[in-house]
Protein backbone atom coordinates (compact mmCIF):
# COMPACT_ATOMS: atom_id res chain seq x y z
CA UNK A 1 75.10 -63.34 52.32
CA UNK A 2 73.31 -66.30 53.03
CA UNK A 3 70.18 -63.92 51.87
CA UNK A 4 72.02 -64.30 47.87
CA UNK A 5 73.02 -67.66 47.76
CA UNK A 6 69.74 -69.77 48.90
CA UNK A 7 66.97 -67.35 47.94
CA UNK A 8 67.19 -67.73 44.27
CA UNK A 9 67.41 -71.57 45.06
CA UNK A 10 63.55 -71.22 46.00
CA UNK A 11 62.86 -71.33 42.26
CA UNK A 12 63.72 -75.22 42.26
CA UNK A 13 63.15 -75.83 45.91
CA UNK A 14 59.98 -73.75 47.31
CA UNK A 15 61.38 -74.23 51.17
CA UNK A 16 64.17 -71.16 50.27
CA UNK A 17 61.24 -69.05 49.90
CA UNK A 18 61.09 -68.47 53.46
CA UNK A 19 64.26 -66.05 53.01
CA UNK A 20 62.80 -63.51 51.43
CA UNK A 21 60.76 -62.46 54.29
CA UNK A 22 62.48 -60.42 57.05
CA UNK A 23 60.84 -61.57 60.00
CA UNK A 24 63.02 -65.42 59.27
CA UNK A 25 65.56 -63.78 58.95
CA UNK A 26 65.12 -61.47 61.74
CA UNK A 27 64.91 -64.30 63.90
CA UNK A 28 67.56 -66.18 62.62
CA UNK A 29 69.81 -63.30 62.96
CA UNK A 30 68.98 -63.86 66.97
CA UNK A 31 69.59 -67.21 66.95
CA UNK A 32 73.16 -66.90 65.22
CA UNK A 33 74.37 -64.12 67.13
CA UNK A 34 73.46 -65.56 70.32
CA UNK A 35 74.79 -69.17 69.54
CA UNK A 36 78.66 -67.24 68.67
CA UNK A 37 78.22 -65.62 71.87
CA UNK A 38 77.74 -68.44 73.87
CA UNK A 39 80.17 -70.46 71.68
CA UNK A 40 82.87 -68.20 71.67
CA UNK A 41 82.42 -66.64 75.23
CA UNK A 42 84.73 -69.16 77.37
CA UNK A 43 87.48 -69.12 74.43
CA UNK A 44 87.46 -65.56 74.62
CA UNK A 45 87.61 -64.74 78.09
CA UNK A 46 90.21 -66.78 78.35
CA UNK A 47 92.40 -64.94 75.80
CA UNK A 48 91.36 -62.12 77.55
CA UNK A 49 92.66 -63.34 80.85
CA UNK A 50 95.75 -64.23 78.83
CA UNK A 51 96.42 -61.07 77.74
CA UNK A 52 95.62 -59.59 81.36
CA UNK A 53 93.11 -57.28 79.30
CA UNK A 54 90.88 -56.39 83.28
CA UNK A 55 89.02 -54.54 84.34
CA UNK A 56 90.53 -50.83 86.18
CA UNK A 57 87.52 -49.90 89.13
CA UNK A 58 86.82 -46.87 90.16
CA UNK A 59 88.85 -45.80 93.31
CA UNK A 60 85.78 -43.19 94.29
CA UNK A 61 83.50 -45.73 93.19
CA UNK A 62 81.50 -48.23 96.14
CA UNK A 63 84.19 -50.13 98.61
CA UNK A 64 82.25 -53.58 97.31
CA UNK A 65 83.13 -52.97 93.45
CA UNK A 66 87.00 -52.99 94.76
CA UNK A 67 86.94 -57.05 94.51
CA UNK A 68 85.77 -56.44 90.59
CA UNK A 69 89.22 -54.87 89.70
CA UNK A 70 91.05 -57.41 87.18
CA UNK A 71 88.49 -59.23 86.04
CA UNK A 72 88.14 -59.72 82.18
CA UNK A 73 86.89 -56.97 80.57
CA UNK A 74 86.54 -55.83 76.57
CA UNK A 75 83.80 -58.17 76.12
CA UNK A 76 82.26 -55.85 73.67
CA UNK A 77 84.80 -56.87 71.24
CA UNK A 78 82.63 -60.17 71.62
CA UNK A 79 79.13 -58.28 71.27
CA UNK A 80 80.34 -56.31 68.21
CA UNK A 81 81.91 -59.14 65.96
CA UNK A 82 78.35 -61.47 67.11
CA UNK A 83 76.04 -58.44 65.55
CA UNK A 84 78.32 -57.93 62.34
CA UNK A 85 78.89 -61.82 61.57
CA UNK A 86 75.52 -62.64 61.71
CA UNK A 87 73.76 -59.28 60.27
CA UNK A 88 76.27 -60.07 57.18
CA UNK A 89 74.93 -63.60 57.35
CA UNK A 90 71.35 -63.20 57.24
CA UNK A 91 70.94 -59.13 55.65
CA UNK A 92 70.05 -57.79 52.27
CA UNK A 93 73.77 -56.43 51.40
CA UNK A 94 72.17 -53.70 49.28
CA UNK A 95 70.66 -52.25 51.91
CA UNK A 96 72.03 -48.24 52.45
CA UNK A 97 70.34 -48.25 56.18
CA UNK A 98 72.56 -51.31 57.38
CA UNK A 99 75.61 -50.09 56.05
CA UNK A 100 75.26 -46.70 57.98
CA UNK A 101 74.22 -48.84 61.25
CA UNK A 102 77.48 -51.00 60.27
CA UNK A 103 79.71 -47.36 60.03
CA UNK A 104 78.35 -46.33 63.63
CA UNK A 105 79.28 -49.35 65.31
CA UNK A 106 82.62 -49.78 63.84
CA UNK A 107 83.52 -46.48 64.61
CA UNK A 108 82.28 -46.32 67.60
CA UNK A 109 83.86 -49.48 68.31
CA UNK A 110 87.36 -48.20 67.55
CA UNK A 111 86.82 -45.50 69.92
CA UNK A 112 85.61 -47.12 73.06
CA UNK A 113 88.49 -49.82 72.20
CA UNK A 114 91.16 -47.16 72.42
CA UNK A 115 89.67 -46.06 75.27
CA UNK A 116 89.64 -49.11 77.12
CA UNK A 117 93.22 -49.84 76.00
CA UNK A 118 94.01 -46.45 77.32
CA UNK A 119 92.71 -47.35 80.81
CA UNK A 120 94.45 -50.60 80.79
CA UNK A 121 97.98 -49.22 79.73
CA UNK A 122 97.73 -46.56 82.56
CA UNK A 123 96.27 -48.64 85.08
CA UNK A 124 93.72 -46.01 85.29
CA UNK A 125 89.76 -45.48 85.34
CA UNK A 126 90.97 -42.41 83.08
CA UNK A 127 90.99 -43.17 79.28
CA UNK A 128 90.51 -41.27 76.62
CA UNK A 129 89.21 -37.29 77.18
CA UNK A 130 85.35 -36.89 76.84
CA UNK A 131 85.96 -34.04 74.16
CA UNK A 132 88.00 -35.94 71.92
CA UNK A 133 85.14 -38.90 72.31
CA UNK A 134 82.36 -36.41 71.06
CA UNK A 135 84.68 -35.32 68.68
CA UNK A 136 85.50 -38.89 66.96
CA UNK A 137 81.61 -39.47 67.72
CA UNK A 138 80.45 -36.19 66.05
CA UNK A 139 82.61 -36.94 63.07
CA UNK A 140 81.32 -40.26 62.48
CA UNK A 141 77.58 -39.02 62.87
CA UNK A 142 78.73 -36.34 59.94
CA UNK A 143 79.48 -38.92 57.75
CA UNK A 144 77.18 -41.08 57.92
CA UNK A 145 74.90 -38.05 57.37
CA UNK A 146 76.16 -37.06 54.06
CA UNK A 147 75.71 -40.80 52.58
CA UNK A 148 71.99 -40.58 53.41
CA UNK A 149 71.94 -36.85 51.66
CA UNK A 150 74.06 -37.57 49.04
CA UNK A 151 71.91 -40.88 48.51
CA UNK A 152 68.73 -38.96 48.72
CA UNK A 153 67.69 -40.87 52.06
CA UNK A 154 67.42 -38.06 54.60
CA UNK A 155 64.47 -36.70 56.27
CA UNK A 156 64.68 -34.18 57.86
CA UNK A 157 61.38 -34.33 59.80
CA UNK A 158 60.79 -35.43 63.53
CA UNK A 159 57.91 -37.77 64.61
CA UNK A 160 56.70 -36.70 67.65
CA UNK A 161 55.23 -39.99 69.65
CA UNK A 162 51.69 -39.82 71.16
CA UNK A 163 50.91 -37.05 67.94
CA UNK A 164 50.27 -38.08 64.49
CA UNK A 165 50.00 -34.77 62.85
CA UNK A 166 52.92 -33.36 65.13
CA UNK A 167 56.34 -33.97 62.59
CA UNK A 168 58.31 -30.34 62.86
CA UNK A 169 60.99 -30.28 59.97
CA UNK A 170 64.09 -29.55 61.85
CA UNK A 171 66.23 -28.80 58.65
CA UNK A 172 70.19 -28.37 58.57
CA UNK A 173 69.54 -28.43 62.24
CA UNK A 174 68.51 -32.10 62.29
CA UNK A 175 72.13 -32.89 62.08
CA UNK A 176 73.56 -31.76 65.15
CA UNK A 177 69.85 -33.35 66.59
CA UNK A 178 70.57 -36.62 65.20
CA UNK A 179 73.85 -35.93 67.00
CA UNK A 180 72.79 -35.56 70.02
CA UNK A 181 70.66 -38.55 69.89
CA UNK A 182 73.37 -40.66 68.63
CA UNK A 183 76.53 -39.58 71.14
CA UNK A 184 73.36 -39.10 73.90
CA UNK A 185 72.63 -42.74 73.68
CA UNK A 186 76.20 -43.66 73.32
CA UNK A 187 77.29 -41.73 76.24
CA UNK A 188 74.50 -43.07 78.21
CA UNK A 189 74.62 -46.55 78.44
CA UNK A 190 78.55 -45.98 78.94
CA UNK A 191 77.35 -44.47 82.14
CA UNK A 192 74.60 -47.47 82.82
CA UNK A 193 77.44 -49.74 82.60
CA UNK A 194 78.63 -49.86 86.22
CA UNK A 195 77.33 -53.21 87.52
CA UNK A 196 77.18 -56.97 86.35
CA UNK A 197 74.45 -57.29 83.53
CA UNK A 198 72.95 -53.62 84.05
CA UNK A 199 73.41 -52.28 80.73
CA UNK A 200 72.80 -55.16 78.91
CA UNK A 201 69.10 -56.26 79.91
CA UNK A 202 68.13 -52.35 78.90
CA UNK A 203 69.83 -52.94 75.95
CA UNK A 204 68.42 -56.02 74.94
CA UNK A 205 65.07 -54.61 75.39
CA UNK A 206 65.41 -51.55 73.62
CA UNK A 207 66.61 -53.36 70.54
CA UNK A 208 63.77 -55.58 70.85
CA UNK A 209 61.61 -52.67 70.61
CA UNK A 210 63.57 -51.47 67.64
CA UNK A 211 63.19 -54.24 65.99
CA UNK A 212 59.49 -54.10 65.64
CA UNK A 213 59.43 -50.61 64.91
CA UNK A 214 61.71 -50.82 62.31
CA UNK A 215 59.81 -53.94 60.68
CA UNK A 216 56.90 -51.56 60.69
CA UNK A 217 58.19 -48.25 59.71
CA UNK A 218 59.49 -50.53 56.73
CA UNK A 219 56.16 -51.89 55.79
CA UNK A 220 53.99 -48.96 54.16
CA UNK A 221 50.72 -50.98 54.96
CA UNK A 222 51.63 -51.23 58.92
CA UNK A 223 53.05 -48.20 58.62
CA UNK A 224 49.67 -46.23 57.18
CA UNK A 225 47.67 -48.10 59.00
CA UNK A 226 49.55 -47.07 62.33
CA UNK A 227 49.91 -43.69 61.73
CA UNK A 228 54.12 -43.98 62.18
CA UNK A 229 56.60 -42.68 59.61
CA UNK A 230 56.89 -44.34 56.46
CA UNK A 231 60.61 -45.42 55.47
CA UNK A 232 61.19 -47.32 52.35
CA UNK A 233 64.20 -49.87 53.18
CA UNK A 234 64.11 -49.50 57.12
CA UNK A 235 62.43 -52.88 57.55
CA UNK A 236 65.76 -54.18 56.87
CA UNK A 237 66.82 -52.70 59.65
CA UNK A 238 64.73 -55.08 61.99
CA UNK A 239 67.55 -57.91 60.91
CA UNK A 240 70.64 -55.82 62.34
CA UNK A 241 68.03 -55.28 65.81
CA UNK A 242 67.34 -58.74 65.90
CA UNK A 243 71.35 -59.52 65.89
CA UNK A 244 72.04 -57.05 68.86
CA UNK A 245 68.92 -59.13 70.81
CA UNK A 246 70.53 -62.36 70.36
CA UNK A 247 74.35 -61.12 71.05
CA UNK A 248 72.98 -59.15 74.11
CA UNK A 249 71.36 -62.39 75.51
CA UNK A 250 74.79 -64.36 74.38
CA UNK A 251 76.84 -61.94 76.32
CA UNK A 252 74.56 -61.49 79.22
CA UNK A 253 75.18 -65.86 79.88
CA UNK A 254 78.71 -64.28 80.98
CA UNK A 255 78.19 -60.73 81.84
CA UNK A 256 75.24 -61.51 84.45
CA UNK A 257 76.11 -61.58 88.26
CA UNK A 258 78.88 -62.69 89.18
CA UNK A 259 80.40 -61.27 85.78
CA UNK A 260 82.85 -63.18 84.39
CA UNK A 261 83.29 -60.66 81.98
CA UNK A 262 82.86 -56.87 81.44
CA UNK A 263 82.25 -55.02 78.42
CA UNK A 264 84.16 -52.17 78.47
CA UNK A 265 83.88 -49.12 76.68
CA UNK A 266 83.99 -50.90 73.51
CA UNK A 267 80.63 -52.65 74.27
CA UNK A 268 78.84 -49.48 75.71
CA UNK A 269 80.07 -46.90 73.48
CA UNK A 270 79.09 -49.00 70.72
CA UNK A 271 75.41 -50.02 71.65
CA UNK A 272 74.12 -47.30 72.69
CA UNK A 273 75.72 -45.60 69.59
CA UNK A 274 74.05 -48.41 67.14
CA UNK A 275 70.84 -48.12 69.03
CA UNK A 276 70.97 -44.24 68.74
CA UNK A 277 71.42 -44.56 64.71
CA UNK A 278 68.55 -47.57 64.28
CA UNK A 279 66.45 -44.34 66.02
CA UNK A 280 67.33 -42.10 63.68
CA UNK A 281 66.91 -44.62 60.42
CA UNK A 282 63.62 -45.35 61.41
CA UNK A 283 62.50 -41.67 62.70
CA UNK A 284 61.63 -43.03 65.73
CA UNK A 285 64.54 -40.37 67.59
CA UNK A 286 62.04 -39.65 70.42
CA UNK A 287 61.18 -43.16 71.52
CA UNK A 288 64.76 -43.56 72.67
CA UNK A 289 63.86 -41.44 75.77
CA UNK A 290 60.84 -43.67 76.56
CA UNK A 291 62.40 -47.04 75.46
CA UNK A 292 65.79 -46.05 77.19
CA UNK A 293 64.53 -44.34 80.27
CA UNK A 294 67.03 -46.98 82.03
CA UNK A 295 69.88 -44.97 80.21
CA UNK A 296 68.19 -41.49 80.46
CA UNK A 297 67.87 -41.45 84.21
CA UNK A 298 71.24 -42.66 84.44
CA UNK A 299 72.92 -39.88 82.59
CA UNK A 300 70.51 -37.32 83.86
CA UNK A 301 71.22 -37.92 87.69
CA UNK A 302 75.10 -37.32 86.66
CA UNK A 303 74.17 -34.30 84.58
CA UNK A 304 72.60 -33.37 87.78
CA UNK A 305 74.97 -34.53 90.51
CA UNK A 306 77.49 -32.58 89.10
CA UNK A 307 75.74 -29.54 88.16
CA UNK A 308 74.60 -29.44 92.02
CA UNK A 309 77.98 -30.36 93.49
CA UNK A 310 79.71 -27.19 91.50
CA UNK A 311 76.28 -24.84 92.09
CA UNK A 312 76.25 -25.61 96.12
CA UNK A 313 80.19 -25.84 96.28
CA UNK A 314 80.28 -29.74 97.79
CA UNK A 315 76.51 -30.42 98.33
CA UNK A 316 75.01 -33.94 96.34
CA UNK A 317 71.63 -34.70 95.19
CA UNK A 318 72.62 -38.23 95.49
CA UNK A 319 74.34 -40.39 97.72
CA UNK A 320 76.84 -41.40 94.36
CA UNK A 321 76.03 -41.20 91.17
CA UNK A 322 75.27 -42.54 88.48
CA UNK A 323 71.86 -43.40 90.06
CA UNK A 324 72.78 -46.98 90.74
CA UNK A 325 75.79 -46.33 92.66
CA UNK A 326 72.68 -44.21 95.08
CA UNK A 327 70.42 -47.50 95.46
CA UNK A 328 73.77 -49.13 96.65
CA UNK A 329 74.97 -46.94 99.43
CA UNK A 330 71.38 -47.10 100.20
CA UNK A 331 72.03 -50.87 100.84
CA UNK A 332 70.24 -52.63 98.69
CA UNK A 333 72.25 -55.64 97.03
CA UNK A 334 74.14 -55.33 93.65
CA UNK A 335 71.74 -58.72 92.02
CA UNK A 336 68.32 -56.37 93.32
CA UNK A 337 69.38 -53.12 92.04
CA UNK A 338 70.06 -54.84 88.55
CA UNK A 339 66.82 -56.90 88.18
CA UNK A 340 64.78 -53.77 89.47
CA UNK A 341 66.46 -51.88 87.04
CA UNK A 342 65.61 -54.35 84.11
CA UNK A 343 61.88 -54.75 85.38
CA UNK A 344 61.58 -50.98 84.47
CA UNK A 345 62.97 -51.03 81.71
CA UNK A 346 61.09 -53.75 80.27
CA UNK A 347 58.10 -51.91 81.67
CA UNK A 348 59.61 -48.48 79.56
CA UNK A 349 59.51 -51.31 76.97
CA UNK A 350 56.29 -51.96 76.68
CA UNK A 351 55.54 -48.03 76.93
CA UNK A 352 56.94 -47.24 74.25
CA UNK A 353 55.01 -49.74 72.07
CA UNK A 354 51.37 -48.21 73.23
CA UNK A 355 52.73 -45.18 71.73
CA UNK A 356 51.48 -47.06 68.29
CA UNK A 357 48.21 -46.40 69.22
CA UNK A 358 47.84 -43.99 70.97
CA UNK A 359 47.72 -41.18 68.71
């Protein structure tokens, strides 16, 4: 918005040039969605509180998470309204890519906040049934599928990181593939979300990532010169990143231990949904693994806790799972397990951006 009325004003006053390149208003993006955040936060966990909107634990969950049950949770409500206030602020409205990242995370939105309103209407940690969430999810992935076709925006092809020749056209298959990335990711930082800032520092670093692979995929000089798919329009993309960096560090003020808010299915569901789709719009699908390796591991030691559990008839591979819930029956303390967790992933972070050259 703010993109059409003071660029054109650069033709009398040179200083409104600056907003025609994306890397101001990348950062500016940040910078707005972190100051509603932090502006809005205490109003809205109070209204939260008001509403008695808190959080339902686990009752096979870890004996120290019992203390957690009530507080404030639905903070992704927060998250989500930062990232679309200030991506309309700051984005190029014409832009096909944001609009499809804008579909994901209100639809996955919706979901995760009927799930969460589920939970709290039951008094339950059971919401709404995992088939009808890959259902909603897969639906939503469909449709967002047939506006890049039907636009003439869909590639079918998938970059393979570390090979620069290596790009397999996946076809009609590449659907139910972007699919999997999209409800994967979604899925997986849903599981990642279990203690007081966990999910968030991945998540902030991951979009951070995104963000400068989507500036480059957008820029066919970088993008030639690196060796990384070309995608005309993407670089817009690195605007909507930079707005889920600076919510992320808005909501981590309150989300970080001792939470004073949680953020619920609605948060989860949503960012790793809106992180899965920036990986798809930018054909960088395989990245996620490295970038997200926080949210990977995560999902796979469930996957494999349970798979075990049924195989052995009672045996576990882990004390709990997910794998956090194992470092804390192991002892160490909630604030260690967290911060650990975030060191790797910023270290998965910076692994993922060597893949640029080494090809």
């Amino acid at each position: 918005m703010l993109y059409y009325l003071l660029y054109p004003l650069h033709v009398h006053i040179p200083v409104f040039n600056v907003f025609r390149y994306i890397t101001f208003r990348t950062i500016y993006a940040a910078v707005t969605a972190l100051a509603i955040t932090l502006f809005l936060g205490p109003w809205f966990i109070r209204k939260i509180k008001e509403m008695q909107f808190g959080q339902v634990v686990r009752n096979d969950g870890p004996k120290s998470h019992l203390k957690k049950s009530g507080t404030p949770s639905m903070g992704g409500v927060l998250i989500n309204f930062a990232i679309v206030a200030s991506t309309l602020l700051w984005v190029d409205l014409t832009n096909l890519y944001v609009w499809v990242s804008l579909i994901i995370l209100f639809g996955f939105a919706c979901i995760g906040f009927y799930d969460d309103w589920l939970k709290i209407k039951k008094k339950s940690s059971d919401g709404l049934a995992g088939r009808w969430k890959l259902a909603f999810q897969a639906i939503l992935v469909c449709i967002c599928a047939l506006i890049l076709i039907k636009s003439g925006h869909w590639d079918t092809r998938l970059n393979v990181p570390f090979f620069k020749n290596l790009q397999p056209d996946l076809g009609l298959f590449y659907i139910v593939f972007a699919f999997i990335v999209v409800a994967g990711a979604s899925n997986a930082v849903n599981l990642t979300d279990g203690l007081d800032g966990l999910a968030t520092g991945p998540f902030i670093v991951s979009s951070a990532v995104y963000t400068l692979f989507c500036y480059l995929a957008g820029h066919s000089g970088l993008a030639h010169y690196l060796q990384i798919p070309y995608v005309p329009g993407v670089g817009e993309l690195s605007v909507f990143c930079g707005a889920m960096v600076g919510a992320g560090l808005g909501f981590l003020w309150y989300n970080t231990y001792p939470a004073e808010i949680f953020m619920g299915d609605v948060g989860s569901l949503t960012m790793g949904g809106i992180l899965g789709i920036v990986a798809v719009l930018s054909k960088q699908e395989l990245l996620l693994a490295i970038v997200g390796g926080v949210f990977v591991a995560e999902a796979i030691s469930v996957v494999m806790q349970v798979g075990y559990f049924k195989a052995t008839k009672g045996r576990r591979i882990f004390r709990m799972a997910p794998l956090h819930h194992h470092f804390e029956m192991l002892g160490w303390p909630e604030p260690k397990v967290i911060v650990r967790f975030w060191i790797i992933s910023v270290l998965l972070g910076l692994v993922a951006i060597s893949t640029l050259k080494l090809r």
